[in-house]
PDB file of N, CA and C in Angstrom:
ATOM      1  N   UNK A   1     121.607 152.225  31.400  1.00  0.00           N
ATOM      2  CA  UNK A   1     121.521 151.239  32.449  1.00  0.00           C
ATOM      3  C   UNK A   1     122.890 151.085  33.104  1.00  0.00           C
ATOM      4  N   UNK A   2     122.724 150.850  34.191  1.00  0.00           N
ATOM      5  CA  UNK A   2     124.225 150.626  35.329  1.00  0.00           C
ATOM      6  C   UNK A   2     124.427 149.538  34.996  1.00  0.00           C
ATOM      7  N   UNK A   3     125.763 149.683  34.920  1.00  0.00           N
ATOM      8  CA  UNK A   3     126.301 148.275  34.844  1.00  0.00           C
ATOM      9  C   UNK A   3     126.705 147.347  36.024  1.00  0.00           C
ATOM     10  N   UNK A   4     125.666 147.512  37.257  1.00  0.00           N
ATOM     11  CA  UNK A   4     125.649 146.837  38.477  1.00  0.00           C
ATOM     12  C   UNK A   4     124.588 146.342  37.959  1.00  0.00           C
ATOM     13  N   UNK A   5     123.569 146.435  37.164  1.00  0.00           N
ATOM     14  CA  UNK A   5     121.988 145.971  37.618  1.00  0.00           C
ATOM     15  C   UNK A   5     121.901 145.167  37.330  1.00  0.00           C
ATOM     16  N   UNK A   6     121.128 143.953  37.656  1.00  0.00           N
ATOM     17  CA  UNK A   6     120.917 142.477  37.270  1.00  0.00           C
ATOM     18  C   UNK A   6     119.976 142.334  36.505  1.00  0.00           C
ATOM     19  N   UNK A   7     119.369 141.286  35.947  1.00  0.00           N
ATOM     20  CA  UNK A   7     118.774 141.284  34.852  1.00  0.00           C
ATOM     21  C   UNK A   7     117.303 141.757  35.086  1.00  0.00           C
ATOM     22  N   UNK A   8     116.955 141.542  36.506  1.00  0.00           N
ATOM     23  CA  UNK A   8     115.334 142.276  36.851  1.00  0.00           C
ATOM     24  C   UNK A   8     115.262 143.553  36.571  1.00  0.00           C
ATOM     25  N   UNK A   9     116.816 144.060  37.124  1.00  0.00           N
ATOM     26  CA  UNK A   9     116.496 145.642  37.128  1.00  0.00           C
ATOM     27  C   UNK A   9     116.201 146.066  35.685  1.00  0.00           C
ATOM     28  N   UNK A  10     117.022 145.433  34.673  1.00  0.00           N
ATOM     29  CA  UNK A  10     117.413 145.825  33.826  1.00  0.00           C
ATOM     30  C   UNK A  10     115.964 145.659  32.770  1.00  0.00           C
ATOM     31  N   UNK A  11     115.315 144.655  32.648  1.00  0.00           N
ATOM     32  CA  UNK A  11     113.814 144.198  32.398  1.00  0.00           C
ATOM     33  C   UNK A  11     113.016 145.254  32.971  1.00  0.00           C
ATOM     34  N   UNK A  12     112.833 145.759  34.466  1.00  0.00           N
ATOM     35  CA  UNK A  12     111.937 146.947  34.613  1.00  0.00           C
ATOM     36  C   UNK A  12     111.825 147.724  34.221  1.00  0.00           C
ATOM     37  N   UNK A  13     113.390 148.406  34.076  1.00  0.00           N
ATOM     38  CA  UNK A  13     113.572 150.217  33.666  1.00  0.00           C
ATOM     39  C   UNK A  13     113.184 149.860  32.006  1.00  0.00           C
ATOM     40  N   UNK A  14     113.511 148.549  31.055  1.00  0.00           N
ATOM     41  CA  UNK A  14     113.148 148.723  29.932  1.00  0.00           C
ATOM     42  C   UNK A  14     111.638 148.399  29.538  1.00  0.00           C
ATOM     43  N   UNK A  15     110.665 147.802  30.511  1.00  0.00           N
ATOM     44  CA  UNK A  15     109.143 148.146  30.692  1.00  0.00           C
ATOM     45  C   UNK A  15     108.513 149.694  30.811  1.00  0.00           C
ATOM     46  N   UNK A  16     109.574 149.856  32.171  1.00  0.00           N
ATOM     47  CA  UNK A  16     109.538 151.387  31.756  1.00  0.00           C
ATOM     48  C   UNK A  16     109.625 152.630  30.898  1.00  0.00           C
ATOM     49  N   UNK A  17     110.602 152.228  29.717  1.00  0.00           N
ATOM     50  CA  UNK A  17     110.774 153.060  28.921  1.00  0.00           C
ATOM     51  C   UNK A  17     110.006 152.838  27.628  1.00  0.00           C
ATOM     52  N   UNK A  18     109.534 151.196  27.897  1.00  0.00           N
ATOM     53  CA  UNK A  18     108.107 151.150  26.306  1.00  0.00           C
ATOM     54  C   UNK A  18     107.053 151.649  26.781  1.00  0.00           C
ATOM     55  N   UNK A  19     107.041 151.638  28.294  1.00  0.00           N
ATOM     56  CA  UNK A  19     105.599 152.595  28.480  1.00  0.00           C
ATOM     57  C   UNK A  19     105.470 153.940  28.588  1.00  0.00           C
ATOM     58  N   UNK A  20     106.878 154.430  28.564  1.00  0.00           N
ATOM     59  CA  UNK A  20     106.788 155.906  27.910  1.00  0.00           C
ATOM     60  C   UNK A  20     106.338 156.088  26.472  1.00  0.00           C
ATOM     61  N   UNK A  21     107.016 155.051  25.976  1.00  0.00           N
ATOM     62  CA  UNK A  21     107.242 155.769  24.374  1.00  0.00           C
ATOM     63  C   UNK A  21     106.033 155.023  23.691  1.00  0.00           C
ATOM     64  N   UNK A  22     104.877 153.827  24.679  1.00  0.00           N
ATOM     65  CA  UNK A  22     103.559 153.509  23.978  1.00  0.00           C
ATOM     66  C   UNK A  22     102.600 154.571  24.209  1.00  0.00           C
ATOM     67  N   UNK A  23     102.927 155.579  25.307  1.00  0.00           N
ATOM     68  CA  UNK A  23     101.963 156.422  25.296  1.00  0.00           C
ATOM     69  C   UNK A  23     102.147 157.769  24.820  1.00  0.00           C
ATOM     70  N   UNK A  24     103.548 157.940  23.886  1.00  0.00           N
ATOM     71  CA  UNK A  24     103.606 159.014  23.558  1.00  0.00           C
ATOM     72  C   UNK A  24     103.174 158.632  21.777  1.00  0.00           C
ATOM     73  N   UNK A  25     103.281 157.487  21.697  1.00  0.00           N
ATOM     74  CA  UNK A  25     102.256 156.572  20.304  1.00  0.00           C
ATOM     75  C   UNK A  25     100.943 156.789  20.259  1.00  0.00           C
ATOM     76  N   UNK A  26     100.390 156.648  21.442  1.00  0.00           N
ATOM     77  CA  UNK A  26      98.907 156.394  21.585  1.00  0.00           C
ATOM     78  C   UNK A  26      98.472 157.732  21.388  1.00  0.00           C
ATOM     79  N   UNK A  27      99.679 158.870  22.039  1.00  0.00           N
ATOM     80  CA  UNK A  27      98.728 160.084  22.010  1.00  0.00           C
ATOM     81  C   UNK A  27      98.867 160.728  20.880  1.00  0.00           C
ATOM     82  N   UNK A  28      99.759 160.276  20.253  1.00  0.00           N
ATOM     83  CA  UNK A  28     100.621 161.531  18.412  1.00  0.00           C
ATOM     84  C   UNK A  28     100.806 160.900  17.612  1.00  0.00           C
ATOM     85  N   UNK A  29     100.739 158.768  17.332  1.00  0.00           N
ATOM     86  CA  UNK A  29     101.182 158.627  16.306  1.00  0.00           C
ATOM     87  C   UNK A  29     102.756 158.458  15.950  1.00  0.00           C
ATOM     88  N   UNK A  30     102.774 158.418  15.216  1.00  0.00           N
ATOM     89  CA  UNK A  30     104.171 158.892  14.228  1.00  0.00           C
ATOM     90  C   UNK A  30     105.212 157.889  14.328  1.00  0.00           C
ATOM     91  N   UNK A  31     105.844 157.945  13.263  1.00  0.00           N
ATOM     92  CA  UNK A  31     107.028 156.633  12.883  1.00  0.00           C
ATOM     93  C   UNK A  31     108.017 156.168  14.273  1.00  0.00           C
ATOM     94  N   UNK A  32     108.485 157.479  14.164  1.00  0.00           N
ATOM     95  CA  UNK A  32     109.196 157.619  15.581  1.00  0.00           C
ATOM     96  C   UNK A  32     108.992 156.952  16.874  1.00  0.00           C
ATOM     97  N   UNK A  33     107.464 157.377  17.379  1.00  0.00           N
ATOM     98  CA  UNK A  33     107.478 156.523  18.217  1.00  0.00           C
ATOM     99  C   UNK A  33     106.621 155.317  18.403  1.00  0.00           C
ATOM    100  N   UNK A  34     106.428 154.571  17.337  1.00  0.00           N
ATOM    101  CA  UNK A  34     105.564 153.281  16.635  1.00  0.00           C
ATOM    102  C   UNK A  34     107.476 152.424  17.149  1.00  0.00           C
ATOM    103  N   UNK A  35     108.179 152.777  16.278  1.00  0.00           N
ATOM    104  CA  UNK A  35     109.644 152.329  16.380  1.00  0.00           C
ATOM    105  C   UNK A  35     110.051 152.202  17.468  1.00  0.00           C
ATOM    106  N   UNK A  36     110.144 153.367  18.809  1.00  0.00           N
ATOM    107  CA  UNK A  36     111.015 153.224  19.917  1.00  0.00           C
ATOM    108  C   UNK A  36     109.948 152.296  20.170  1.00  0.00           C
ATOM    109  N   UNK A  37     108.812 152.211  20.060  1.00  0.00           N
ATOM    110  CA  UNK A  37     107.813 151.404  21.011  1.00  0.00           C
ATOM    111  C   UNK A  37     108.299 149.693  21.054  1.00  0.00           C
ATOM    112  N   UNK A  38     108.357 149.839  19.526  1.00  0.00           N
ATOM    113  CA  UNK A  38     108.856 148.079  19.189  1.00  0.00           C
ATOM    114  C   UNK A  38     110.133 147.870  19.642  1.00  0.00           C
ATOM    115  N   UNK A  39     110.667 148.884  19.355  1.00  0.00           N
ATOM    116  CA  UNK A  39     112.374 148.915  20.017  1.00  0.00           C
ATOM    117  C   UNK A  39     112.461 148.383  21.578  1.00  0.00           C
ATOM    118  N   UNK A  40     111.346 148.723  22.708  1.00  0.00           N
ATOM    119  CA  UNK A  40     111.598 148.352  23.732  1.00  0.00           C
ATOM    120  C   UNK A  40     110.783 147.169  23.824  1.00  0.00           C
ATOM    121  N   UNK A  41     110.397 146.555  23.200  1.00  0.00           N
ATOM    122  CA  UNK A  41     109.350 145.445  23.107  1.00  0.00           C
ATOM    123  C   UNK A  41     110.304 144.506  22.647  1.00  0.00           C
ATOM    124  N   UNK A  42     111.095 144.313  22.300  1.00  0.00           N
ATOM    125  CA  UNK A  42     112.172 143.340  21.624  1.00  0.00           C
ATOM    126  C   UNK A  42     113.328 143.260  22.630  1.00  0.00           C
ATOM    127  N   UNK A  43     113.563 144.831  23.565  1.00  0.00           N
ATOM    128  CA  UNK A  43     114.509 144.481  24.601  1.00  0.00           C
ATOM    129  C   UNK A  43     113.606 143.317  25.596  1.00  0.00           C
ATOM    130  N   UNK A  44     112.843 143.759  26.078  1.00  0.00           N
ATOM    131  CA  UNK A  44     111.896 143.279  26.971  1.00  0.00           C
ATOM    132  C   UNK A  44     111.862 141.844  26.633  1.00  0.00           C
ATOM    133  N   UNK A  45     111.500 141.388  25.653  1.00  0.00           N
ATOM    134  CA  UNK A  45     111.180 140.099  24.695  1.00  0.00           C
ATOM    135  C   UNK A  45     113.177 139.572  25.129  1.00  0.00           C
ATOM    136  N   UNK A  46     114.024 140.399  25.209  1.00  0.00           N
ATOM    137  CA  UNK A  46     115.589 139.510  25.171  1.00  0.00           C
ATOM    138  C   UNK A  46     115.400 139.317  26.554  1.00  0.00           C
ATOM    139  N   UNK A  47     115.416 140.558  27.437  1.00  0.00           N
ATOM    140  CA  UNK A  47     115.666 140.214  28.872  1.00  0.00           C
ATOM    141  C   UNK A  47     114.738 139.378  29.489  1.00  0.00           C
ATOM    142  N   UNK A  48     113.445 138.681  28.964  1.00  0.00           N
ATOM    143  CA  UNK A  48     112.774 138.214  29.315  1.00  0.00           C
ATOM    144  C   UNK A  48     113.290 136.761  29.205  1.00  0.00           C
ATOM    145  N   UNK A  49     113.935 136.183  28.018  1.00  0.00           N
ATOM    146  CA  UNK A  49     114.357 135.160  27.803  1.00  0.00           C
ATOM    147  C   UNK A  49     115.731 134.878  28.944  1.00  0.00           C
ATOM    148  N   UNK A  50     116.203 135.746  28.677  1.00  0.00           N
ATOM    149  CA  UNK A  50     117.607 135.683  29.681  1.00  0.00           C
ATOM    150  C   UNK A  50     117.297 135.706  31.569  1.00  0.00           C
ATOM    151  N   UNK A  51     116.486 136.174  31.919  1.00  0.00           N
ATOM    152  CA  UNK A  51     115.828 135.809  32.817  1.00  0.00           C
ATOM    153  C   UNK A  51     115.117 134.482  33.347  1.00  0.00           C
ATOM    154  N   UNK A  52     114.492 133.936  32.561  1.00  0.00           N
ATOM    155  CA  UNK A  52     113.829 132.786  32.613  1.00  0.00           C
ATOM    156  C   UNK A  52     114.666 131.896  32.831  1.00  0.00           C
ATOM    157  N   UNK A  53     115.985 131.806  31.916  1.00  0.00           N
ATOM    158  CA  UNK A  53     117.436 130.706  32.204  1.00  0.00           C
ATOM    159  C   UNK A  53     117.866 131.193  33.117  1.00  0.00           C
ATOM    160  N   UNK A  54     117.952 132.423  34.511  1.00  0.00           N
ATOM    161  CA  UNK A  54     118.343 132.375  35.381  1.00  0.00           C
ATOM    162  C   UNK A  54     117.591 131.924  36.013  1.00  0.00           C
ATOM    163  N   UNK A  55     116.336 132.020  36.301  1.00  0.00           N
ATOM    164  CA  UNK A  55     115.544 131.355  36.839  1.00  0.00           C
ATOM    165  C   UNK A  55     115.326 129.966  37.060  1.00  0.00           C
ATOM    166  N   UNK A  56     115.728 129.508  36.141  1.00  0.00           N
ATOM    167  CA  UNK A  56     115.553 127.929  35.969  1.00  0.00           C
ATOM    168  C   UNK A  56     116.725 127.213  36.473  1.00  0.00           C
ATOM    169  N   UNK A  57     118.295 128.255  35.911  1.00  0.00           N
ATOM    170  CA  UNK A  57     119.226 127.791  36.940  1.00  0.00           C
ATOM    171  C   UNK A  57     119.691 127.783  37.963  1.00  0.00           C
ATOM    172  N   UNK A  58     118.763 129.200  38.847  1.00  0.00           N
ATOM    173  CA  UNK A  58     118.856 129.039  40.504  1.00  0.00           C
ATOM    174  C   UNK A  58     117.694 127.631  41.316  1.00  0.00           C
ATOM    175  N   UNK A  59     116.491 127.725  40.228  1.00  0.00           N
ATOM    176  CA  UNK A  59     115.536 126.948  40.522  1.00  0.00           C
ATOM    177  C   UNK A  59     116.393 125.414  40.399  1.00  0.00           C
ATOM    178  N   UNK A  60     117.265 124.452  39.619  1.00  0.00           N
ATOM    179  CA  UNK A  60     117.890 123.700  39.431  1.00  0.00           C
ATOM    180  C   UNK A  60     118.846 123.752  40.413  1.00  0.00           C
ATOM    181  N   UNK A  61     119.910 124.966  40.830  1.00  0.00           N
ATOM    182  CA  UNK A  61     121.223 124.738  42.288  1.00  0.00           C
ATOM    183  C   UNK A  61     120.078 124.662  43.367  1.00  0.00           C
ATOM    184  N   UNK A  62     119.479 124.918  43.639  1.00  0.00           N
ATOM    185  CA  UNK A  62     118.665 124.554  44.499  1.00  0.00           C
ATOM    186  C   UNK A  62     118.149 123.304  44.635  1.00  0.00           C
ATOM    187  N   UNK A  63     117.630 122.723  43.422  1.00  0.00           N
ATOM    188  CA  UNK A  63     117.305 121.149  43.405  1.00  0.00           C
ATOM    189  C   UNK A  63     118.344 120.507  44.057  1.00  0.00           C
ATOM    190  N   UNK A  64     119.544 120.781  43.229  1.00  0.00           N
ATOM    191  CA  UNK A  64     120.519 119.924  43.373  1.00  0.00           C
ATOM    192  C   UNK A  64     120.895 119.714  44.882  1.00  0.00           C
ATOM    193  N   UNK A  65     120.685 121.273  45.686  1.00  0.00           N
ATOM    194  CA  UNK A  65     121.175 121.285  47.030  1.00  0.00           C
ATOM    195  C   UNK A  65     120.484 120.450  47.835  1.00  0.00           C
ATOM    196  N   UNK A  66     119.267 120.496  47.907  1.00  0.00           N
ATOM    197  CA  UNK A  66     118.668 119.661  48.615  1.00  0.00           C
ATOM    198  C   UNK A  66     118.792 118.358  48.022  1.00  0.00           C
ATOM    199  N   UNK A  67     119.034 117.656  47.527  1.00  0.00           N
ATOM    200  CA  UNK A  67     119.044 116.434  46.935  1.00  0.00           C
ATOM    201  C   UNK A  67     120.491 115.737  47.668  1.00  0.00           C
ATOM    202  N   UNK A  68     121.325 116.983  47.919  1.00  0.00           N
ATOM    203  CA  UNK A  68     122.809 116.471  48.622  1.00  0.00           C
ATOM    204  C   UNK A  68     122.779 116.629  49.781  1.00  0.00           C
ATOM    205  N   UNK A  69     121.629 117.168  50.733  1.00  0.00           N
ATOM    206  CA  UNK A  69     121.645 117.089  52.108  1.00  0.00           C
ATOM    207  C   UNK A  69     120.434 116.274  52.368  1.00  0.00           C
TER     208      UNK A  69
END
């Protein structure tokens, strides 16, 4: 991941990469990719959290802005 990307980008490409590695599960099995699968399911599960508090704190400077004009 670039280290320009913001936290959306960064949440997509790692949706992206559990849905590689759930369908290379679905089609063969195997430890390997049972693991990367959960592996990107737990990124997803962080950036998801870390997202939500940006969300809530643009959703909040915004309150605040209008509240001062």
């Amino acid at each position: 991941m670039s280290i320009n990307d913001d936290t959306h980008d960064k949440l997509t490409k790692a949706y992206l990469e559990y849905f590689k590695e759930v369908a290379l599960f679905e089609k063969h099995g195997g430890e390997r990719t049972m693991q990367s699968s959960r592996k990107w399911l737990r990124e997803i599960r962080k950036l998801a959290k870390i997202r939500m508090d940006e969300i809530k704190s643009e959703f909040d400077a915004k309150k605040e802005a209008r509240k001062k004009s």
